[in-house]
N, C-alpha and C. Protein backbone atom coordinates (compact mmCIF):
# COMPACT_ATOMS: atom_id res chain seq x y z
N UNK A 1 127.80 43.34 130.55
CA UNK A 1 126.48 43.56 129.99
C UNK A 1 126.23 45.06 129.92
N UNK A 2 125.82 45.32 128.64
CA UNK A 2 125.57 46.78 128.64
C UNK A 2 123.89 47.09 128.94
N UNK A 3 123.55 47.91 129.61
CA UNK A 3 122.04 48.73 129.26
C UNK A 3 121.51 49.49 128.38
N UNK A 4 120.70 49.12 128.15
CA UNK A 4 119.71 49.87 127.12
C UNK A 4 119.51 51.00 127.76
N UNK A 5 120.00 52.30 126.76
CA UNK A 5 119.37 53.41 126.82
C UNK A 5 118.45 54.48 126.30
N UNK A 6 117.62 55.05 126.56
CA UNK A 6 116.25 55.65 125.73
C UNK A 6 116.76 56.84 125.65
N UNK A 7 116.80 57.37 124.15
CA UNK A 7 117.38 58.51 123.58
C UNK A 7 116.18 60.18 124.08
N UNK A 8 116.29 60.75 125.08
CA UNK A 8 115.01 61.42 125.24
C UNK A 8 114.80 62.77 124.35
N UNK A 9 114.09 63.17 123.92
CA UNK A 9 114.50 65.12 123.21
C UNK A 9 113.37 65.59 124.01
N UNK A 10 114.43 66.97 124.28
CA UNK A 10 113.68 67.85 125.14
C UNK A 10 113.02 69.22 123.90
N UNK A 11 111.69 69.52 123.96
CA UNK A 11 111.22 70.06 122.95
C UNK A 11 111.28 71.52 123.45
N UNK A 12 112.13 72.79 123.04
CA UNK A 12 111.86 73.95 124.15
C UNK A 12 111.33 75.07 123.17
N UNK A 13 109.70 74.90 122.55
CA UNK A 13 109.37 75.38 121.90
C UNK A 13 108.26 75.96 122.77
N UNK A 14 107.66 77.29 122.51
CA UNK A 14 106.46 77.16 123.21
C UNK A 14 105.51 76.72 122.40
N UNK A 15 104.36 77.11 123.41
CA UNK A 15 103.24 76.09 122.59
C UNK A 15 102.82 77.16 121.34
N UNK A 16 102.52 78.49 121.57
CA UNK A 16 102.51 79.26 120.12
C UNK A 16 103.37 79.02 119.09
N UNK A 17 104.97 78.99 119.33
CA UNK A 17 105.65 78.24 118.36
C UNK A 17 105.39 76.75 117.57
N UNK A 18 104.81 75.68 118.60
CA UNK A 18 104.21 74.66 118.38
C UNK A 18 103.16 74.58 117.10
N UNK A 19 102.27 75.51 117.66
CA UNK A 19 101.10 76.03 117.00
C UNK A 19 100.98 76.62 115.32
N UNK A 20 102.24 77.38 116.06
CA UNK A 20 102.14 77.93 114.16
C UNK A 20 103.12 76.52 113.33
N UNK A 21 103.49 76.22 113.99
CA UNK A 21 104.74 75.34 113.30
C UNK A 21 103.51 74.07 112.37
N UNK A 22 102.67 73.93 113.16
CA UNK A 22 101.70 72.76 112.52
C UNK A 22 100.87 73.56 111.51
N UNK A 23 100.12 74.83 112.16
CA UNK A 23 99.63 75.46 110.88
C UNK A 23 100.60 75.31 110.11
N UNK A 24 101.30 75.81 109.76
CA UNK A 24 102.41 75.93 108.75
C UNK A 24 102.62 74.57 107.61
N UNK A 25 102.58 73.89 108.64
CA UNK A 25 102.65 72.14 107.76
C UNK A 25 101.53 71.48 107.17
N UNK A 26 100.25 72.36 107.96
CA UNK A 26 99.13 71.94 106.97
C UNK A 26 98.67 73.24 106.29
N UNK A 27 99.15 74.52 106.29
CA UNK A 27 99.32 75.29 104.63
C UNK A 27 99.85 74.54 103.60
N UNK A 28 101.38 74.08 104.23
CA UNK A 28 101.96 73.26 102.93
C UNK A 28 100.96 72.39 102.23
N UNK A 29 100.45 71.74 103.23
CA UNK A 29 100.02 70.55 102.50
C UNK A 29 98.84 70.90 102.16
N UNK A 30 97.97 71.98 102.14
CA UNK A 30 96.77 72.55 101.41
C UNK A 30 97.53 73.56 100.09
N UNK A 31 98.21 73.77 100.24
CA UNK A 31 98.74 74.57 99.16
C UNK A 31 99.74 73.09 98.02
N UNK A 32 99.96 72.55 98.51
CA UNK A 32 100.74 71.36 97.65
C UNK A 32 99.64 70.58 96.66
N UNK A 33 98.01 70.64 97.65
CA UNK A 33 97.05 69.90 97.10
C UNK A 33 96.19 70.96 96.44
N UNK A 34 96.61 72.10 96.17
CA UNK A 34 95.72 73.29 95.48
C UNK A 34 96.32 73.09 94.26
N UNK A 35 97.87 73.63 94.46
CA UNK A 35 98.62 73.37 93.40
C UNK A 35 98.69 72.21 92.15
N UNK A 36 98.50 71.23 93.21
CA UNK A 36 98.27 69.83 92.05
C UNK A 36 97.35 69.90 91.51
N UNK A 37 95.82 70.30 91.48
CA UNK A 37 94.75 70.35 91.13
C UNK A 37 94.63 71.09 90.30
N UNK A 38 95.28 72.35 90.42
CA UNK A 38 95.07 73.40 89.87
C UNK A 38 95.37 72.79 88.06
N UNK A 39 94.52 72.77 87.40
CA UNK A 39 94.98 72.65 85.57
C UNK A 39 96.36 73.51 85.11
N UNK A 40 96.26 75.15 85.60
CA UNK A 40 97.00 76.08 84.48
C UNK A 40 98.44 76.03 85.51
N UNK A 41 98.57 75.46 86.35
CA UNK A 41 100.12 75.58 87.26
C UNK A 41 100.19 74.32 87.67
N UNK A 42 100.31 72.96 86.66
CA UNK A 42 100.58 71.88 87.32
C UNK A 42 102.05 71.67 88.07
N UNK A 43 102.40 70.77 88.61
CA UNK A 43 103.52 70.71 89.57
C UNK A 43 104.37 69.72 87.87
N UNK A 44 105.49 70.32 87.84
CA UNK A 44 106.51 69.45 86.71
C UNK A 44 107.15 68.04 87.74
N UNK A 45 107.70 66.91 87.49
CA UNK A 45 108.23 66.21 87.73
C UNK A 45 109.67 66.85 87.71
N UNK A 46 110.23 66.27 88.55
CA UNK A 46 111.43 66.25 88.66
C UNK A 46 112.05 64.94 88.91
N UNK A 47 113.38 65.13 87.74
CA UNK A 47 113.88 63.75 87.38
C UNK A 47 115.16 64.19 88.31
N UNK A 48 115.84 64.83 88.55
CA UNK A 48 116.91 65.01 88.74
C UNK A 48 117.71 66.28 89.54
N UNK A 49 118.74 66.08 90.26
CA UNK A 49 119.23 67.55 91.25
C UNK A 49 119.31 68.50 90.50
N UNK A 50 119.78 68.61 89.07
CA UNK A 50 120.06 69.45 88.35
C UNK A 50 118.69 70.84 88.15
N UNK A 51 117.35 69.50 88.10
CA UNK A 51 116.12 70.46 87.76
C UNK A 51 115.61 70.96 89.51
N UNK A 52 115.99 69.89 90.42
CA UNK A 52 115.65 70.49 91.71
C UNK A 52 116.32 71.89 91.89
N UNK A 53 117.42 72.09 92.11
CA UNK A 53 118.16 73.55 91.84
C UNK A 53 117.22 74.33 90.97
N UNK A 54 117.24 74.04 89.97
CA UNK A 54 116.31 75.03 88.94
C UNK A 54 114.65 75.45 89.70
N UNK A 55 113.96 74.54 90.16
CA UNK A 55 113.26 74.71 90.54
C UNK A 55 112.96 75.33 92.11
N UNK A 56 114.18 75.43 92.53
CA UNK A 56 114.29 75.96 94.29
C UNK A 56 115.14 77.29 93.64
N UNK A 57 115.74 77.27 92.71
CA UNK A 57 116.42 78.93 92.53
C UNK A 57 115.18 79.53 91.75
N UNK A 58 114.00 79.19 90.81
CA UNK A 58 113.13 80.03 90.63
C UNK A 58 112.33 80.55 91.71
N UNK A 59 112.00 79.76 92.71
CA UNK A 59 111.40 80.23 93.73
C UNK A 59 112.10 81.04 94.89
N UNK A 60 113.05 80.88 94.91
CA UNK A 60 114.06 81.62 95.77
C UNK A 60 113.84 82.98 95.00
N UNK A 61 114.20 83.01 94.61
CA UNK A 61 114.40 84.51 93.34
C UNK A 61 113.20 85.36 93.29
N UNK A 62 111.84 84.51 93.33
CA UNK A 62 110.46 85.17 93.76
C UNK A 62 110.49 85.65 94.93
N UNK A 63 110.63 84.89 96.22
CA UNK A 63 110.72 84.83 97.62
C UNK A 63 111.58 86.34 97.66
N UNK A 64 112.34 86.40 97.11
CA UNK A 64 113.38 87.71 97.54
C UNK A 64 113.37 88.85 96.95
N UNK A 65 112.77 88.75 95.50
CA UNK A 65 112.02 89.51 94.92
C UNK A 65 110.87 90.46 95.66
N UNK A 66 110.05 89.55 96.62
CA UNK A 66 108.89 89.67 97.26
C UNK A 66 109.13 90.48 98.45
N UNK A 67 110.44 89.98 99.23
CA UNK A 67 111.30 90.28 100.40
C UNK A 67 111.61 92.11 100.23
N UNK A 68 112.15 92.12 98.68
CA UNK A 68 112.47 93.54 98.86
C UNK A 68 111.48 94.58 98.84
N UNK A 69 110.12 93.55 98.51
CA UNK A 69 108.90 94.68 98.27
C UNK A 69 108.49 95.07 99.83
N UNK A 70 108.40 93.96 100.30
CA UNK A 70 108.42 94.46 102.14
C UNK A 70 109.53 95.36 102.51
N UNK A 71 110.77 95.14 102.66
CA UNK A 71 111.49 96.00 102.77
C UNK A 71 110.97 97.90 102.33
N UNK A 72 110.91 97.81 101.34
CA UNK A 72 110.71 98.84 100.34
C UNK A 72 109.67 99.79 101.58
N UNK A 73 108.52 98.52 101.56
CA UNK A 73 106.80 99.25 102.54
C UNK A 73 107.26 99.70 103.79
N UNK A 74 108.68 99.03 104.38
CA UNK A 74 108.58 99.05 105.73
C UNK A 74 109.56 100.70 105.88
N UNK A 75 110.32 101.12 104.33
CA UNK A 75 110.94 102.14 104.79
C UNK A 75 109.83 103.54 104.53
N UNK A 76 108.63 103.10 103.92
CA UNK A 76 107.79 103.87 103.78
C UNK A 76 107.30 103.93 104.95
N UNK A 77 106.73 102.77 106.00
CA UNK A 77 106.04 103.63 107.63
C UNK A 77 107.48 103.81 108.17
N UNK A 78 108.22 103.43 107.95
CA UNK A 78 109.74 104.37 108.81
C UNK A 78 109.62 106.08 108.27
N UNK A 79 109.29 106.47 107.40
CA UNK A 79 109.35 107.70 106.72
C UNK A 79 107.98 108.30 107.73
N UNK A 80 106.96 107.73 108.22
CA UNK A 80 106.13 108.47 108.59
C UNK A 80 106.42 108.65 110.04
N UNK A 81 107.54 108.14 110.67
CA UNK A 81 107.38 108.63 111.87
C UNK A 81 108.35 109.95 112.14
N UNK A 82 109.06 110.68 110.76
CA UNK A 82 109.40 111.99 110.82
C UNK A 82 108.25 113.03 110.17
N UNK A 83 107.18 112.42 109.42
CA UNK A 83 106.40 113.04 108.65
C UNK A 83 104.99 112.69 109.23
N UNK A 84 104.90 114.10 110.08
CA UNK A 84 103.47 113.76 110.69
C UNK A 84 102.00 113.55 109.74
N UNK A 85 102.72 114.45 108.47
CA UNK A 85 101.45 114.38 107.63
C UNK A 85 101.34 113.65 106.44
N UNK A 86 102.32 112.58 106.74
CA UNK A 86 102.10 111.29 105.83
C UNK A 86 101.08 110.02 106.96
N UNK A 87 100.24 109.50 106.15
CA UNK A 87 99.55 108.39 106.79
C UNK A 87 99.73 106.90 107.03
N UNK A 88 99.97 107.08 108.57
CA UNK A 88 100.81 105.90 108.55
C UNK A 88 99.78 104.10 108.72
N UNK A 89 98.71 104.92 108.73
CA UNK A 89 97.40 103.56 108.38
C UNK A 89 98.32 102.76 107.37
N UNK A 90 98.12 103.94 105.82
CA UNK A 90 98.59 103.56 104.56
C UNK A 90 99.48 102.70 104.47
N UNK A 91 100.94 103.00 105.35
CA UNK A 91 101.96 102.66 105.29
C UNK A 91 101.91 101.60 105.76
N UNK A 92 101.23 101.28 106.72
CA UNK A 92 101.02 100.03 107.53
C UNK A 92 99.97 98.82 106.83
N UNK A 93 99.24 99.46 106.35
CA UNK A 93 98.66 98.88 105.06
C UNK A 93 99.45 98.15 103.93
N UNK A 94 100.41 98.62 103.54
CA UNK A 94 101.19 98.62 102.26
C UNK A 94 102.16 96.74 103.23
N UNK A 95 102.53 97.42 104.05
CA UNK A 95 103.87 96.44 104.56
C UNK A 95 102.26 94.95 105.10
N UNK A 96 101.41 95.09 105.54
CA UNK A 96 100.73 94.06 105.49
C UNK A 96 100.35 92.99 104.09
N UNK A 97 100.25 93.98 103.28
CA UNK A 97 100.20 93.46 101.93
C UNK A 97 101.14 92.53 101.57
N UNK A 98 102.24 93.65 101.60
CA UNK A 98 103.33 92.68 101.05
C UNK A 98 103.25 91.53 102.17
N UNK A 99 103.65 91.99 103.31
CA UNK A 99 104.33 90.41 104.02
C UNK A 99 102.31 89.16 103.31
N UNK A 100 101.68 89.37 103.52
CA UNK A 100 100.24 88.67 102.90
C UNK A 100 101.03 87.99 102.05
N UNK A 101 101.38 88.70 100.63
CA UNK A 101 102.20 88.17 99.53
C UNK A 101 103.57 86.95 99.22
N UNK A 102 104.28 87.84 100.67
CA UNK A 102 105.11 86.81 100.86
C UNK A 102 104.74 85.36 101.62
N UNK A 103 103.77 85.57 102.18
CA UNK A 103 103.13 84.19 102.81
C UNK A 103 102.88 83.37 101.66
N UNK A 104 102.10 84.07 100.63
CA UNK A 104 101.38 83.40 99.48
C UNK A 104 103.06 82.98 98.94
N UNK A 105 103.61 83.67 98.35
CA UNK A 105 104.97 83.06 97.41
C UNK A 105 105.64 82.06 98.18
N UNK A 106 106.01 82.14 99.23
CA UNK A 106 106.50 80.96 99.81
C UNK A 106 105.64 79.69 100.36
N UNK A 107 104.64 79.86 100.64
CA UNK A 107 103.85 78.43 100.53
C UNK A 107 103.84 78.13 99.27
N UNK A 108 103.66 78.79 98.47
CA UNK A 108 103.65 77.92 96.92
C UNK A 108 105.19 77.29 97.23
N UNK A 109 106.46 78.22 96.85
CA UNK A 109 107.59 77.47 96.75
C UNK A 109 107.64 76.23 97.79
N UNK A 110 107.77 76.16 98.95
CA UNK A 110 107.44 75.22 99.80
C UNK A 110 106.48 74.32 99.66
N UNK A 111 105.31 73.87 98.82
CA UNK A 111 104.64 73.34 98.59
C UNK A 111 105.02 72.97 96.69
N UNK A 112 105.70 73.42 96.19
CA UNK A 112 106.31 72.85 95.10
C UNK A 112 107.67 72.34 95.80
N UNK A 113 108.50 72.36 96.19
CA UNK A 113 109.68 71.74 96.95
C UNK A 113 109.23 70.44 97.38
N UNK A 114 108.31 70.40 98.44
CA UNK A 114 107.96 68.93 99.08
C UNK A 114 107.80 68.24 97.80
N UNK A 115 107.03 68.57 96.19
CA UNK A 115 106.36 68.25 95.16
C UNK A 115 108.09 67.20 94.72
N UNK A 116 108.98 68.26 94.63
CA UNK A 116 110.20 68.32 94.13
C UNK A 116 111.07 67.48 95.08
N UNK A 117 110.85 67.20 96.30
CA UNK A 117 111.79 66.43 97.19
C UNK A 117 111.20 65.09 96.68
N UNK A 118 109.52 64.73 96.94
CA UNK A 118 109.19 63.34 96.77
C UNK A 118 109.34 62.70 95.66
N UNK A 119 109.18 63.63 94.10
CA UNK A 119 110.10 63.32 93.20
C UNK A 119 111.38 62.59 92.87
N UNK A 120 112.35 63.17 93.41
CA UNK A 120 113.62 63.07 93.88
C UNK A 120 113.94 61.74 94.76
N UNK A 121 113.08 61.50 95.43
CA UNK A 121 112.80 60.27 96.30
C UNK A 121 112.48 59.00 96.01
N UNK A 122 111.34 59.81 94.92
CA UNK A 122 110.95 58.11 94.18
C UNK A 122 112.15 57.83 92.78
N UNK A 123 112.66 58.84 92.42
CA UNK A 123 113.32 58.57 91.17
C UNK A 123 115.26 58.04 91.78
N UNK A 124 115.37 58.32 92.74
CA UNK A 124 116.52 57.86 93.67
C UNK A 124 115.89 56.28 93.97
N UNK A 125 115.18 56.06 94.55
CA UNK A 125 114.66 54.46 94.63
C UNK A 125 114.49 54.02 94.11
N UNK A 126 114.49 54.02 92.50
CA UNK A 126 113.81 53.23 91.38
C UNK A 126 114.70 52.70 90.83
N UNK A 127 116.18 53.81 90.72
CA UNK A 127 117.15 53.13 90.40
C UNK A 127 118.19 52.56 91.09
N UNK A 128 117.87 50.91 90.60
CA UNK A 128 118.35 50.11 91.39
C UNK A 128 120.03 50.08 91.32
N UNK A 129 120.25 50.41 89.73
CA UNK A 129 122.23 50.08 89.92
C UNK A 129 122.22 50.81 88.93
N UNK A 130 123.37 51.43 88.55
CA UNK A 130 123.73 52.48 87.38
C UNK A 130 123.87 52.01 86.01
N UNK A 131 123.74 52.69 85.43
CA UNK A 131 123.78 51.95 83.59
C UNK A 131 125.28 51.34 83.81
N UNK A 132 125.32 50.39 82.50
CA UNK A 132 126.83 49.55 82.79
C UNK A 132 127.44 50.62 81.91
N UNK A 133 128.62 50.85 81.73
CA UNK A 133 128.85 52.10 80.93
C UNK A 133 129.11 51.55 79.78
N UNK A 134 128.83 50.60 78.82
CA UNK A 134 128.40 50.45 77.54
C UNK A 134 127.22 50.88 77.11
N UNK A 135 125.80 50.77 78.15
CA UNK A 135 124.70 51.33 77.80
C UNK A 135 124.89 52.90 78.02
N UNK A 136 125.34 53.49 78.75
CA UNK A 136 125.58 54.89 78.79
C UNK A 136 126.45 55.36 77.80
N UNK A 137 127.26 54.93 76.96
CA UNK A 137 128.19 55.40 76.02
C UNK A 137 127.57 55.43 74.63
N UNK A 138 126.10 54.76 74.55
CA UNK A 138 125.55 54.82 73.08
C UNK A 138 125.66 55.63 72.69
N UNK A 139 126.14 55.75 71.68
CA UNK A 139 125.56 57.28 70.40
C UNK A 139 126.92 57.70 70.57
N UNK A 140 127.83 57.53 71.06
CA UNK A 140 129.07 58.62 70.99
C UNK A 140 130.09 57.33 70.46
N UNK A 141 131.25 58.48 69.48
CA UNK A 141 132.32 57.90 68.76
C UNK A 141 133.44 58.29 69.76
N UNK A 142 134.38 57.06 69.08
CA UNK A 142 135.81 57.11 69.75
C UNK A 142 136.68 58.39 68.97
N UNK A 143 137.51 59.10 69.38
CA UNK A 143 138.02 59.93 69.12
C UNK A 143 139.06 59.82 68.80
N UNK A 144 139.90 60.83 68.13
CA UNK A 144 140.98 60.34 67.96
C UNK A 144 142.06 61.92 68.80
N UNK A 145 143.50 61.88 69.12
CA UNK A 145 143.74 62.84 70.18
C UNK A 145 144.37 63.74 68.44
N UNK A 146 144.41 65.06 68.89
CA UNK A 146 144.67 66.11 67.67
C UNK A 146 146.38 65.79 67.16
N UNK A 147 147.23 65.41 67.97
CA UNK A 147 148.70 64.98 67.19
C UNK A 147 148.12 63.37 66.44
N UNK A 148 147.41 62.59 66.23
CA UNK A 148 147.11 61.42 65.36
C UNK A 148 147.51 60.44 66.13
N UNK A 149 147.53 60.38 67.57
CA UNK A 149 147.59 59.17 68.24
C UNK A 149 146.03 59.14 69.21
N UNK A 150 145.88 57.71 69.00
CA UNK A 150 144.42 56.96 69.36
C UNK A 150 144.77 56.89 70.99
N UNK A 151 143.62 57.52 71.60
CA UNK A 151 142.95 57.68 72.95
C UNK A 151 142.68 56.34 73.76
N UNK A 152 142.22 55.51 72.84
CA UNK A 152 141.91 53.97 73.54
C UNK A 152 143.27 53.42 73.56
N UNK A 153 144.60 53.72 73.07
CA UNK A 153 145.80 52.81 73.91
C UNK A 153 146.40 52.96 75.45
């Protein structure tokens, strides 16, 4: 006779990590429900991996786009700590901005992704069995091979 055993997980997060981790999941999901609402940036359907890629490499590409603008701010307050008479408020100013920005670009992407995963989810479940490949072959002719011998023998 075997025993039942209870699978336990040990969580070794702190509770600030905890904390932001849930904020975080309900940005998404206030930014997923802004987004939908919104008229002039509706969320597109996604039928397929092909457009998921498309739609996680446009946002990637923003995200890093965004990334180098922080970068950029942060070598500007690095510059003020040889240059006493540059202001490093400013500088510190500038790199708040950006990272602000990057919060904003990636909750959108992340909140179009979830848009783009549940997509993906329902259009994976719907189809129940694959076209028979007579229905998938409509519209296309048999060929013939370039020396004049036929492909279908």
């Amino acid at each position: 006779m075997t025993k039942a055993f209870e699978q336990l997980e040990m969580d070794t997060r702190t509770s600030l990590e905890t904390a932001i981790r849930m904020l975080a999941d309900n940005a998404i999901s206030s930014a997923a429900n802004a987004v939908r609402s919104s008229s002039g940036d509706a969320l597109t359907h996604c039928r397929n991996r092909h457009e998921a890629y498309g739609i996680a490499a446009e946002h990637v590409a923003h995200i890093t786009s965004t990334l180098k603008r922080v970068k950029g701010d942060m070598d500007g307050l690095l510059s003020t700590l040889s240059d006493p008479n540059r202001p490093a408020l400013e500088a510190a100013s500038d790199v708040y901005n950006s990272l602000a920005l990057l919060a904003q670009v990636t909750l959108i992407g992340a909140a179009k992704m979830r848009q783009t995963m549940n997509d993906l989810y329902d259009e994976e479940n719907s189809q129940t069995s694959p076209l028979p490949i007579e229905q998938a072959a409509e519209g296309f002719e048999n060929v013939e091979a370039i020396d004049g011998d036929s492909l279908d023998e």
